[in-house]
Protein backbone atom coordinates (compact mmCIF):
# COMPACT_ATOMS: atom_id res chain seq x y z
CA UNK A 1 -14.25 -22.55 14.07
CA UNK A 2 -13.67 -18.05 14.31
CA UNK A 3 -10.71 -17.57 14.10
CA UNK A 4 -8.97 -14.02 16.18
CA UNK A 5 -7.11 -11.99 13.09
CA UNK A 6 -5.42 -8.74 13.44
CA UNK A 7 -7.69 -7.33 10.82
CA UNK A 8 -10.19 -8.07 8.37
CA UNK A 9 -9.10 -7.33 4.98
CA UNK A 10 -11.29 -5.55 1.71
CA UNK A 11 -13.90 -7.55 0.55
CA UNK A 12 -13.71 -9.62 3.80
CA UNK A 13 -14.98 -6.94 5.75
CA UNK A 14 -18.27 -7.69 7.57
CA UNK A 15 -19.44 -5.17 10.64
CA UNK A 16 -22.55 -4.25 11.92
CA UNK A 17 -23.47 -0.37 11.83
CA UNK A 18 -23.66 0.51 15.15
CA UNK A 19 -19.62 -0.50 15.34
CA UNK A 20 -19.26 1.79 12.15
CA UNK A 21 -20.78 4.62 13.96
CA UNK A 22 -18.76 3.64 17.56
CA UNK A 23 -15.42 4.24 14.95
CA UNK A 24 -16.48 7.40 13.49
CA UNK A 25 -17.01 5.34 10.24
CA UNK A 26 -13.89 5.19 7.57
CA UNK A 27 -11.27 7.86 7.54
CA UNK A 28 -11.81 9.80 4.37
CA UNK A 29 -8.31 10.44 4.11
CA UNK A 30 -7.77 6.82 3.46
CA UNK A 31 -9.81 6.49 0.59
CA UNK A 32 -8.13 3.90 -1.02
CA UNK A 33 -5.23 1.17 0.93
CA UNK A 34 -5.09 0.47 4.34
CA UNK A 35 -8.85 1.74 5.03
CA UNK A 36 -9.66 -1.32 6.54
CA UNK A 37 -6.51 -1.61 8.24
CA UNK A 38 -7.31 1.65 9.94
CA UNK A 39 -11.02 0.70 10.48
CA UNK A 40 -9.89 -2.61 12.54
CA UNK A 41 -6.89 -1.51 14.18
CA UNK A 42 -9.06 1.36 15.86
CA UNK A 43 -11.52 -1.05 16.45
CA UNK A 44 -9.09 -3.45 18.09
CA UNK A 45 -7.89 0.08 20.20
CA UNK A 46 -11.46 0.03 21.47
CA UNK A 47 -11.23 -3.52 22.50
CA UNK A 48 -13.87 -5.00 19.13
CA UNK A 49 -12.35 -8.05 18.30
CA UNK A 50 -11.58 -9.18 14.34
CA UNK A 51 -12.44 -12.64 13.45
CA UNK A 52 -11.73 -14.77 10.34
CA UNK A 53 -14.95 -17.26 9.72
CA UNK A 54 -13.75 -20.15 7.33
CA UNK A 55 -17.17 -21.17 6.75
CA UNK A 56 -17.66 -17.65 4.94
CA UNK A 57 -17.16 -16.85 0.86
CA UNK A 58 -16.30 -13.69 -0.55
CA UNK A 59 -16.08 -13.28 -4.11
CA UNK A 60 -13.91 -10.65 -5.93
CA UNK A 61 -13.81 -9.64 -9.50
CA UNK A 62 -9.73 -9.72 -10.47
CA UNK A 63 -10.23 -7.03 -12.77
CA UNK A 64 -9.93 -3.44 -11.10
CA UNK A 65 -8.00 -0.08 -10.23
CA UNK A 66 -6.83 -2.37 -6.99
CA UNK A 67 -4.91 -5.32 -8.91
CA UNK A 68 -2.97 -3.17 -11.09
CA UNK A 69 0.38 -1.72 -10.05
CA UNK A 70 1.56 1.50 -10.89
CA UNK A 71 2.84 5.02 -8.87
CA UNK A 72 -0.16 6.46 -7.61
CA UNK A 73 -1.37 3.12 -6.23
CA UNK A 74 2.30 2.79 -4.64
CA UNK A 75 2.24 6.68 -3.47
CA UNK A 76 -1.44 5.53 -1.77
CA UNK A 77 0.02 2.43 -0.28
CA UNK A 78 3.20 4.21 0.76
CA UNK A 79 1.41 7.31 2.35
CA UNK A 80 -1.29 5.00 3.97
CA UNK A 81 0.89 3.29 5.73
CA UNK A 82 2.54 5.97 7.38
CA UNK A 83 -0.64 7.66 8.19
CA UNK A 84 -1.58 4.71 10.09
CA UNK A 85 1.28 3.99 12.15
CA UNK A 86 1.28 7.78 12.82
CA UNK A 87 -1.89 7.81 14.10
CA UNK A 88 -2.59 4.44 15.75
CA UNK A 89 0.50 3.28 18.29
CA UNK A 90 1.35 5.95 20.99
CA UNK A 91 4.34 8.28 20.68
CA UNK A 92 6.18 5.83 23.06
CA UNK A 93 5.38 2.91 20.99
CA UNK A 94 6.22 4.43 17.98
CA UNK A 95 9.88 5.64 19.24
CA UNK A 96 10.76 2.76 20.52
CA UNK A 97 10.01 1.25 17.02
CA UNK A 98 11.99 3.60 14.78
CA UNK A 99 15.19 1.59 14.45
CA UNK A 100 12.85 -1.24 13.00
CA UNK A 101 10.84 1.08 10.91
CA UNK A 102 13.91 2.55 9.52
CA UNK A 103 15.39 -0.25 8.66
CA UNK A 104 11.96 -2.01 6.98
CA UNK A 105 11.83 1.79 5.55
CA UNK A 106 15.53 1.24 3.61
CA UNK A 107 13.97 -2.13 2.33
CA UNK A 108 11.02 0.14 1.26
CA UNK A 109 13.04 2.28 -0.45
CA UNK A 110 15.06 0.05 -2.15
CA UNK A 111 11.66 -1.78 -3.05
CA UNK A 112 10.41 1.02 -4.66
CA UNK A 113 13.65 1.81 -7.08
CA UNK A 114 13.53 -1.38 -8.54
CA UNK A 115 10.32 -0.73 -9.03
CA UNK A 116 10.74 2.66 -10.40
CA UNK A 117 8.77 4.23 -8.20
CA UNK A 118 10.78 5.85 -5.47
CA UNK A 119 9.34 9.26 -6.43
CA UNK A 120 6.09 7.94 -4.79
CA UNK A 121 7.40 7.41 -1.66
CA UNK A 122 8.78 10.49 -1.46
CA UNK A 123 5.60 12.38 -2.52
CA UNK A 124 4.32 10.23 0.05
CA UNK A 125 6.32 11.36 2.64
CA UNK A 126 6.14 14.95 1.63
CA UNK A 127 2.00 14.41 1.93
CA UNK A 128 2.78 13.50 5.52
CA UNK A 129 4.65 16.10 6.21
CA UNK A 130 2.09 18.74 4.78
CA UNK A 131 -1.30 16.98 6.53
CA UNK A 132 1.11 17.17 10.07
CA UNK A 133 -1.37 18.85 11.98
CA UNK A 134 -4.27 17.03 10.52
CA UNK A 135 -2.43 13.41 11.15
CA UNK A 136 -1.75 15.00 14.77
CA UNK A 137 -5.63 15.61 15.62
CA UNK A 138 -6.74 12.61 14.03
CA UNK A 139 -4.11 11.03 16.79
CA UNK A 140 -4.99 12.32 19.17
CA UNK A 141 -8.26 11.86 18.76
CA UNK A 142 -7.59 7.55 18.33
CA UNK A 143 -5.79 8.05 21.59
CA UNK A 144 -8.70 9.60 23.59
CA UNK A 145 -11.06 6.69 22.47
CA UNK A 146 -7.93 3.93 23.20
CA UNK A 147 -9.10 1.24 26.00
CA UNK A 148 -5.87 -1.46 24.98
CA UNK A 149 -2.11 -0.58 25.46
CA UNK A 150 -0.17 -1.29 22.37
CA UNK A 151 1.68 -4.07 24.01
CA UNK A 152 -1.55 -5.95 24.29
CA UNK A 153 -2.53 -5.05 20.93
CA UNK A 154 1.06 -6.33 19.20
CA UNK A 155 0.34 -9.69 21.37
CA UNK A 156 -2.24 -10.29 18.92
CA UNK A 157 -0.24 -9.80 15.98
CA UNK A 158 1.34 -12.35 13.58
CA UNK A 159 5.31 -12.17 13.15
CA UNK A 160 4.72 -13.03 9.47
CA UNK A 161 4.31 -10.89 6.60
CA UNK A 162 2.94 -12.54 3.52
CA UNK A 163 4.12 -10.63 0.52
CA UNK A 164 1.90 -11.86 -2.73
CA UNK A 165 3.93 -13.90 -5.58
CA UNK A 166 3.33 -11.40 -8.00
CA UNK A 167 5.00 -8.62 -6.24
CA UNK A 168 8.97 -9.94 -6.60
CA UNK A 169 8.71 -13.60 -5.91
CA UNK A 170 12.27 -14.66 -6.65
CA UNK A 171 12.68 -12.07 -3.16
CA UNK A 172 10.05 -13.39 -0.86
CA UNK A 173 11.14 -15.62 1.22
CA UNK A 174 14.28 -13.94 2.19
CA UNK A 175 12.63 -10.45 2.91
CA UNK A 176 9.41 -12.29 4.66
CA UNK A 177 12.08 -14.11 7.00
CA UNK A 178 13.96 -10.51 7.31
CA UNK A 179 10.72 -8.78 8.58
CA UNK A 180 9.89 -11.60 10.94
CA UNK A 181 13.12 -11.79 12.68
CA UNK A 182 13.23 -7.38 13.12
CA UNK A 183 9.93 -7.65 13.91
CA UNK A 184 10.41 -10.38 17.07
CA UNK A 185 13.34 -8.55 17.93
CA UNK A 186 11.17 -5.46 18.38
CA UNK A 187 8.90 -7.06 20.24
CA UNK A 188 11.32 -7.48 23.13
CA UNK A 189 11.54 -4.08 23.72
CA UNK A 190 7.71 -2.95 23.50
């Protein structure tokens, strides 16, 4: 049986074109991570509806630019995701939110030195901070089209966050369990 899903993911993805044309098609300046994130979080703005099918197959090669980790692919994935929540929850939303982002942000951060990649997030950042006015029209522009509140929206949403073995496994659990108690506890005040 279809299954509701915050968002169809990659490969996954399967929409008709007239719904690519309603959203203005992908955001270029997502060219690579969180694309489809963007794609069906704007869709789910303008009330179209993500569904998982279990009866589908996808198929994808394991070789590729996307399986292998290294800074720019962190930078992308870093910069992405600000972009999006940036330009998809309202200013109010988004406020009220900052204690939890900063504090998923520190994890983030941390994340990314063991990694040794911190210096991508911070060219991420900087990015942000230099495409300001372009990350402003593009929100405003998601806001104009926007037919759900963000508190319907986040009903819709799942509390946890799977984080794939191969990223740190020996630290999944406890940092899955740390982002799904901040993020019920920010759902209380949204």
């Amino acid at each position: 049986k279809p299954e509701r899903i915050g968002y169809a993911s990659g490969t996954c993805l399967f929409t008709s074109r007239k719904v690519m044309e309603k959203l203005d098609m992908f955001d270029s300046f997502l060219f690579a991570y969180h694309d489809d994130l963007d794609l069906c979080w704007r869709a789910a703005l303008e009330d179209i509806k993500s569904y998982y099918i279990p009866s589908s197959i996808v198929y994808h090669p394991p070789e590729g630019f996307s399986f292998k980790w290294n800074s720019f692919k962190f930078y992308l994935l870093e910069r992405n995701r600000q972009y999006c929540l940036l330009t998809h929850y309202s200013r109010t939303t988004y406020f009220k939110m900052l204690p939890a982002l900063i504090m998923v942000d520190i994890g983030v951060f941390f994340y990314y030195l063991k990694k040794g990649v911190i210096l991508s997030k911070f060219k991420a950042t900087l990015n942000i901070l230099k495409n300001f006015n372009q990350i402003n029209s593009r929100y405003k522009k998601i806001q104009n089209k926007r037919l759900i509140s963000d508190s319907e929206l986040i009903k819709n949403f799942d509390d946890n966050i799977i984080i794939p073995k191969m990223m740190d496994s020996k630290n999944n659990d406890s940092l899955g369990n740390f982002i799904k108690i901040l993020s019920q506890f920010t759902r209380k005040f949204l």
